[in-house]
C-alpha atoms as a PDB file:
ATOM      1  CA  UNK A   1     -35.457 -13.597   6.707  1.00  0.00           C
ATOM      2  CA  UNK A   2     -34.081 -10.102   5.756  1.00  0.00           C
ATOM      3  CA  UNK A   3     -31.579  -8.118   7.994  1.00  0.00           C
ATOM      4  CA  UNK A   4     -30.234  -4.793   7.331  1.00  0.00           C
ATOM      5  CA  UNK A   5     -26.689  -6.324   6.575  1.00  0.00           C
ATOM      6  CA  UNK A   6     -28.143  -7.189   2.468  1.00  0.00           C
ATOM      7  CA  UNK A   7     -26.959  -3.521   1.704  1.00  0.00           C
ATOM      8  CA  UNK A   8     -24.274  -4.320  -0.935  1.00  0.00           C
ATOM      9  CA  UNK A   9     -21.101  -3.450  -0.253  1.00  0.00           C
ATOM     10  CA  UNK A  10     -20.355  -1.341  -2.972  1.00  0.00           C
ATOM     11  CA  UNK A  11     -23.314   0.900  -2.446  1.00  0.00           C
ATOM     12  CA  UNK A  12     -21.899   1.356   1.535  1.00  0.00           C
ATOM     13  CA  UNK A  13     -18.657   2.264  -0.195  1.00  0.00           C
ATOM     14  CA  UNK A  14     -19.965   4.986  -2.832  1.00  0.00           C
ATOM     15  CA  UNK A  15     -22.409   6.384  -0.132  1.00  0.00           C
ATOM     16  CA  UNK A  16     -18.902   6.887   2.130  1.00  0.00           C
ATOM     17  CA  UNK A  17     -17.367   8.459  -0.504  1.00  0.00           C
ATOM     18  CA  UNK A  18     -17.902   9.207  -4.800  1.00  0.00           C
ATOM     19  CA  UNK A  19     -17.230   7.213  -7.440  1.00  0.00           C
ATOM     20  CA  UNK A  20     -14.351   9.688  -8.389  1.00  0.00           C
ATOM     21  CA  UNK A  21     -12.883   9.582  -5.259  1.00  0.00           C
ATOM     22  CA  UNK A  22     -12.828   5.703  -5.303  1.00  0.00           C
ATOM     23  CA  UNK A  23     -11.301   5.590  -9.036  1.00  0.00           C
ATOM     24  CA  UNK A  24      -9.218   8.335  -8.236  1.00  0.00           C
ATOM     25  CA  UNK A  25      -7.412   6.516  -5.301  1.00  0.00           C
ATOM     26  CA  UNK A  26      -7.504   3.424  -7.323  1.00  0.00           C
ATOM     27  CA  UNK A  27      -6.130   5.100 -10.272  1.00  0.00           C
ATOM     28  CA  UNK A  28      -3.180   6.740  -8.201  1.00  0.00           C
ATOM     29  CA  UNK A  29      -2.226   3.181  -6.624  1.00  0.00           C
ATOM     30  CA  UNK A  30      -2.620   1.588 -10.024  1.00  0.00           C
ATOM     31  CA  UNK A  31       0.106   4.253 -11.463  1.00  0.00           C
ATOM     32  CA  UNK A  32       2.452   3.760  -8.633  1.00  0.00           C
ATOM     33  CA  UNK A  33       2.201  -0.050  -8.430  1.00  0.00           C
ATOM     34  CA  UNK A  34       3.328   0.139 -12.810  1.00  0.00           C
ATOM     35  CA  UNK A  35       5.970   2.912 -12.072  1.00  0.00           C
ATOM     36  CA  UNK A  36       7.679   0.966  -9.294  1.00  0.00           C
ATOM     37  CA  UNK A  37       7.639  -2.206 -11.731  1.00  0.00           C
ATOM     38  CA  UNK A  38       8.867   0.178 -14.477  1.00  0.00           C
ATOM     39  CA  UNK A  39      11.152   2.300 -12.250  1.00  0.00           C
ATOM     40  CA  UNK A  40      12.720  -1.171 -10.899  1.00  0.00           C
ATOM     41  CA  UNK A  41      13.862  -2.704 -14.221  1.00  0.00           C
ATOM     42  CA  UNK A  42      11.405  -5.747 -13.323  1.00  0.00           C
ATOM     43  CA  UNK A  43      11.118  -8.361 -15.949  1.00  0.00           C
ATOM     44  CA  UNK A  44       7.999  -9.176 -17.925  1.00  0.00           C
ATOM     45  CA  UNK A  45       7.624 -12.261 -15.514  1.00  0.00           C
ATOM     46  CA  UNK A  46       6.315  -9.661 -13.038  1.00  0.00           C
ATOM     47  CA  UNK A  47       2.857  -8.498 -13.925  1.00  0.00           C
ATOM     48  CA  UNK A  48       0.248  -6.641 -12.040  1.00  0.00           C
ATOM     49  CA  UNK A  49      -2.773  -9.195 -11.755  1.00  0.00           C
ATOM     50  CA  UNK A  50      -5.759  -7.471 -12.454  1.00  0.00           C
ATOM     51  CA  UNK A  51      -8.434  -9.527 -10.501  1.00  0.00           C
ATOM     52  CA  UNK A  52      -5.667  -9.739  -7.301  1.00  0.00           C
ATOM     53  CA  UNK A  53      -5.336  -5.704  -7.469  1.00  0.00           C
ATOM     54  CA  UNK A  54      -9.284  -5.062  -7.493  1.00  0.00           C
ATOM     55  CA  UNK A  55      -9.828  -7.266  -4.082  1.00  0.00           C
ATOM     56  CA  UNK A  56      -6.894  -5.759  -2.575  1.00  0.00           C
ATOM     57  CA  UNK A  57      -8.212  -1.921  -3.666  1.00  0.00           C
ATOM     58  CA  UNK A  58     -11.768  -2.861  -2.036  1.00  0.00           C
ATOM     59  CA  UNK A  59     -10.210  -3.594   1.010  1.00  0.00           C
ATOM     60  CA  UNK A  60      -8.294  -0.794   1.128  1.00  0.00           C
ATOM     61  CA  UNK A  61     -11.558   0.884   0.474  1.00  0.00           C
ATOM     62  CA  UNK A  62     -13.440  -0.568   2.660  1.00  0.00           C
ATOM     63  CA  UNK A  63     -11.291   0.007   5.512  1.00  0.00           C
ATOM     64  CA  UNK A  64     -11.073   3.807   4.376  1.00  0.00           C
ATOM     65  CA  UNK A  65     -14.643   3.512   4.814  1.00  0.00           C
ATOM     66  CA  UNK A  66     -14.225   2.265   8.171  1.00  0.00           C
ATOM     67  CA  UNK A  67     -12.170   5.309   9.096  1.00  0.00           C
ATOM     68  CA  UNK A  68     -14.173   7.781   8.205  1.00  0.00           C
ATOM     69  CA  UNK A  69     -17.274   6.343   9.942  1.00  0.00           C
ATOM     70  CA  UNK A  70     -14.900   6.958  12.895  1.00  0.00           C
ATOM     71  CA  UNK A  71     -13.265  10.157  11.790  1.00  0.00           C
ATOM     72  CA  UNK A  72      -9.674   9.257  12.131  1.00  0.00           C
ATOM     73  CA  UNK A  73      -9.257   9.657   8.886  1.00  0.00           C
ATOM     74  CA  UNK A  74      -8.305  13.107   7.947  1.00  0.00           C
ATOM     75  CA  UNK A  75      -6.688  13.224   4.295  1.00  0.00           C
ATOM     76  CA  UNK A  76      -5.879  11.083   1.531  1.00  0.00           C
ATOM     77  CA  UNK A  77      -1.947  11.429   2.842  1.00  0.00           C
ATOM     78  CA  UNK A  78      -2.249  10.273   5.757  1.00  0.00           C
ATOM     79  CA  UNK A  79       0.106   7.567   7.487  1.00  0.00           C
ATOM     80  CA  UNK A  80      -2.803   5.211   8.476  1.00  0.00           C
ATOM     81  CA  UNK A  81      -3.546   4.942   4.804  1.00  0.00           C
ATOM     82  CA  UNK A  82      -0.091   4.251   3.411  1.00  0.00           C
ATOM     83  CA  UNK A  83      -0.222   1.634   6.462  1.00  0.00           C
ATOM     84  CA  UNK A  84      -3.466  -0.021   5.628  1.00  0.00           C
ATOM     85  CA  UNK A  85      -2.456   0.132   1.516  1.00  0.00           C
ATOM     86  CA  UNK A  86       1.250  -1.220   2.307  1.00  0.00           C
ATOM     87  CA  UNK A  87      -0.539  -4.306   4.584  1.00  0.00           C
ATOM     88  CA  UNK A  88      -3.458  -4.991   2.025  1.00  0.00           C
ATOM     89  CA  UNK A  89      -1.191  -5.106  -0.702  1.00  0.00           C
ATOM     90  CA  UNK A  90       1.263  -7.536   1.113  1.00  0.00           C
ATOM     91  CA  UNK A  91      -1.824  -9.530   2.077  1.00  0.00           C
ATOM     92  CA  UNK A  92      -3.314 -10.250  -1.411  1.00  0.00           C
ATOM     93  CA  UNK A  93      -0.173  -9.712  -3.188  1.00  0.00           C
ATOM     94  CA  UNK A  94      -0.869  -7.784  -6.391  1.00  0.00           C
ATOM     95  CA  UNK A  95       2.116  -8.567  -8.118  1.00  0.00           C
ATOM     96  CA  UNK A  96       2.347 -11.996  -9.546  1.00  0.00           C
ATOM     97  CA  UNK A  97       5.111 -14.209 -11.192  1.00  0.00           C
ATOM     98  CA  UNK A  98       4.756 -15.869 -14.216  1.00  0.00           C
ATOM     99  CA  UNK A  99       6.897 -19.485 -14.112  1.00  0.00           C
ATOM    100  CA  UNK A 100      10.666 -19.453 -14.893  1.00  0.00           C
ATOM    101  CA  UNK A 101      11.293 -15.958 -13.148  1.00  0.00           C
ATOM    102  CA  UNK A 102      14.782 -15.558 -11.615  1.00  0.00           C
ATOM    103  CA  UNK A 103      14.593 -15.588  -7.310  1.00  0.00           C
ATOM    104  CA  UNK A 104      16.240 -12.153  -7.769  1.00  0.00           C
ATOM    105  CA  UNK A 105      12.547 -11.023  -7.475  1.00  0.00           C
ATOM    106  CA  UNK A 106      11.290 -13.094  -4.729  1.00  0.00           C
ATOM    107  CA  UNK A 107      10.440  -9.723  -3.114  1.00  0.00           C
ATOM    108  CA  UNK A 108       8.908  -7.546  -5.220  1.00  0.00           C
ATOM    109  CA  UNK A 109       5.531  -7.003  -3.214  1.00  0.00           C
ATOM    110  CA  UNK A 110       7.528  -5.780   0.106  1.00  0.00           C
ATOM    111  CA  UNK A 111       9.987  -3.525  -1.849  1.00  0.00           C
ATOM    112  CA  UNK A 112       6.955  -1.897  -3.302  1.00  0.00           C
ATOM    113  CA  UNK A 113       5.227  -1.403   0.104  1.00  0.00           C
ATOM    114  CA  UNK A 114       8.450  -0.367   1.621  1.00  0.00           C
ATOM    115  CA  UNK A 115       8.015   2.268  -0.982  1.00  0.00           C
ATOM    116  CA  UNK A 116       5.313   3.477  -0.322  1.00  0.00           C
ATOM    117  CA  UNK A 117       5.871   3.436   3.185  1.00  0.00           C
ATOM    118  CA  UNK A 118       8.815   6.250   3.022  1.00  0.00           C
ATOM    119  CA  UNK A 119       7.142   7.841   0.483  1.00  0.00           C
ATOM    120  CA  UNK A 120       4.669   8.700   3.403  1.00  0.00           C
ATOM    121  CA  UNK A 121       7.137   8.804   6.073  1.00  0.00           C
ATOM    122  CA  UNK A 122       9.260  12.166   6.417  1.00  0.00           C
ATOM    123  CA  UNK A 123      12.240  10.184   5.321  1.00  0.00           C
ATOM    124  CA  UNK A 124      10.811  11.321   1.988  1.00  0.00           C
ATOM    125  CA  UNK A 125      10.516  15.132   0.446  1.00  0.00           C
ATOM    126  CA  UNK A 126       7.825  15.004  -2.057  1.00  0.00           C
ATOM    127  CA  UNK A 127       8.437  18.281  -3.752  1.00  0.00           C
ATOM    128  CA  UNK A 128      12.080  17.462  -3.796  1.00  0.00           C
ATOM    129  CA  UNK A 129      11.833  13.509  -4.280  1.00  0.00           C
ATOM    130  CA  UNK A 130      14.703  12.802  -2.604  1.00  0.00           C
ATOM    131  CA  UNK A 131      15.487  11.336   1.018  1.00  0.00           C
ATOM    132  CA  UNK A 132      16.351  13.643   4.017  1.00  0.00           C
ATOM    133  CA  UNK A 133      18.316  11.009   6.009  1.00  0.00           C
ATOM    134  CA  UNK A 134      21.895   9.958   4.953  1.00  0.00           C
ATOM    135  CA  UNK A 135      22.345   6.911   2.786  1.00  0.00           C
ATOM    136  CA  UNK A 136      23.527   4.902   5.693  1.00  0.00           C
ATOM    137  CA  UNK A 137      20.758   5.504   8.198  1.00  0.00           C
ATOM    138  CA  UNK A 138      18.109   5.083   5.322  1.00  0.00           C
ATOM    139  CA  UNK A 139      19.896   1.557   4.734  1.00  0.00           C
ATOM    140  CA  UNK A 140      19.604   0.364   7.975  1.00  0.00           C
ATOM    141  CA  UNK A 141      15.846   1.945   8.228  1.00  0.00           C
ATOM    142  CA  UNK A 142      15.424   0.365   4.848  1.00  0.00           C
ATOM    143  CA  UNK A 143      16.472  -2.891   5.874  1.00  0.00           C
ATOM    144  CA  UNK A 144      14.880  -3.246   9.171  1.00  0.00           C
ATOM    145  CA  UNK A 145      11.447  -2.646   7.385  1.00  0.00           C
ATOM    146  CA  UNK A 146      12.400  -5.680   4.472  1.00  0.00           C
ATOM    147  CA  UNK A 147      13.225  -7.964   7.154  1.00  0.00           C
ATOM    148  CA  UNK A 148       9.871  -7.424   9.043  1.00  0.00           C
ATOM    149  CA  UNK A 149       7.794  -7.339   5.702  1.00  0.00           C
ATOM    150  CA  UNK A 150       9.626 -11.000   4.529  1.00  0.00           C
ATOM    151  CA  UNK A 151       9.733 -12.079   7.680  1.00  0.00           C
ATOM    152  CA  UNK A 152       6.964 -11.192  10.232  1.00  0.00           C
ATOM    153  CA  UNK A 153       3.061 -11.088   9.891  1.00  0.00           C
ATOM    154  CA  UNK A 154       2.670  -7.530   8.685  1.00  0.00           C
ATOM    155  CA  UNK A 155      -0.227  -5.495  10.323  1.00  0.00           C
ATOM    156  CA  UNK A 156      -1.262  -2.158   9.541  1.00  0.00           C
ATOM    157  CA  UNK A 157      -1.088  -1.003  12.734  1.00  0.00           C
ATOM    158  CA  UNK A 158       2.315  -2.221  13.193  1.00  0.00           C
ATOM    159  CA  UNK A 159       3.176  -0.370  10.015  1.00  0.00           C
ATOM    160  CA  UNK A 160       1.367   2.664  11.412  1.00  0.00           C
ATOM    161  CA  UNK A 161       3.470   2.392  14.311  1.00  0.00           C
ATOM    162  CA  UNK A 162       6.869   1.988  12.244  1.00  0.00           C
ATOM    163  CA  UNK A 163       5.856   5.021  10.343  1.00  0.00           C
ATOM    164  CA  UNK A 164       4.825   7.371  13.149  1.00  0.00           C
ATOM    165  CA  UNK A 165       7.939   6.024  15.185  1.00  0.00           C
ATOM    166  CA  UNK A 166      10.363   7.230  11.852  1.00  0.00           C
ATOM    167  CA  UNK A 167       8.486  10.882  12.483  1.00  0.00           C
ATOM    168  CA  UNK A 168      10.314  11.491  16.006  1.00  0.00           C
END
């Protein structure tokens, strides 16, 4: 018996958008994901697992795909995908440790999704790169958000929510 749900996904996905979108975006997370680790002194026990990163990036994808069958989608900035990257990534959790590392990096998946979620809030300048909030406030903001992503099923809409809430 055939249906018409045997179209592969990957041929849904490249129809929704071209292959150089798709490594594009994948290329851009990628580069982030190795900067934070880079950026953040991590040890070598911290690693970016290759097989991990590729499911989480065709979720993210497919899910883009979703959007813009809908058209809320509107840019490649846009709050709903920093949300739906940030909960992805803490679902399949990218970043792996190799045995023996310290517990000082117990968290390095939510620190990295808490980045990217002010780097799309307007907590963040991008032409600056710097914060527009005082140390303080960004603290608390900061660790409100660690506490939820540790501590609380993370959704993307309840990210989306955080994020649009931080833009009043």
């Amino acid at each position: 018996m055939h249906t018409n749900f045997e179209i592969s996904l990957d041929d849904v996905l490249i129809n929704e958008f071209n292959e150089k979108e798709i490594c594009d975006y994948l290329e851009r997370l990628q580069n982030k994901a190795q900067n934070f680790l880079y950026n953040s002194k991590m040890p070598p026990e911290i690693y970016l697992n290759a097989t991990i990163y590729a499911y989480c990036c065709r979720n993210i994808i497919a899910d883009l795909a979703k959007f813009r069958n809908l058209q809320v989608l509107t840019s490649e900035d846009n709050v709903k995908l920093n949300a739906y990257t940030a909960a992805w990534w803490i679902r399949r959790k990218p970043f792996q440790h190799k045995e023996n590392c310290s517990k000082n990096f117990l968290y390095v998946i939510e620190s990295f999704a808490a980045t990217l979620l002010f780097q799309s809030s307007h907590l963040y300048d991008k032409t600056t790169g710097q914060y527009t909030v005082s140390k303080d406030k960004l603290a608390n903001i900061a660790r409100q958000l660690m506490n939820y992503l540790k501590f609380q099923q993370v959704t993307a809409q309840s990210l989306e929510l955080f994020l649009n809430g931080l833009n009043f």
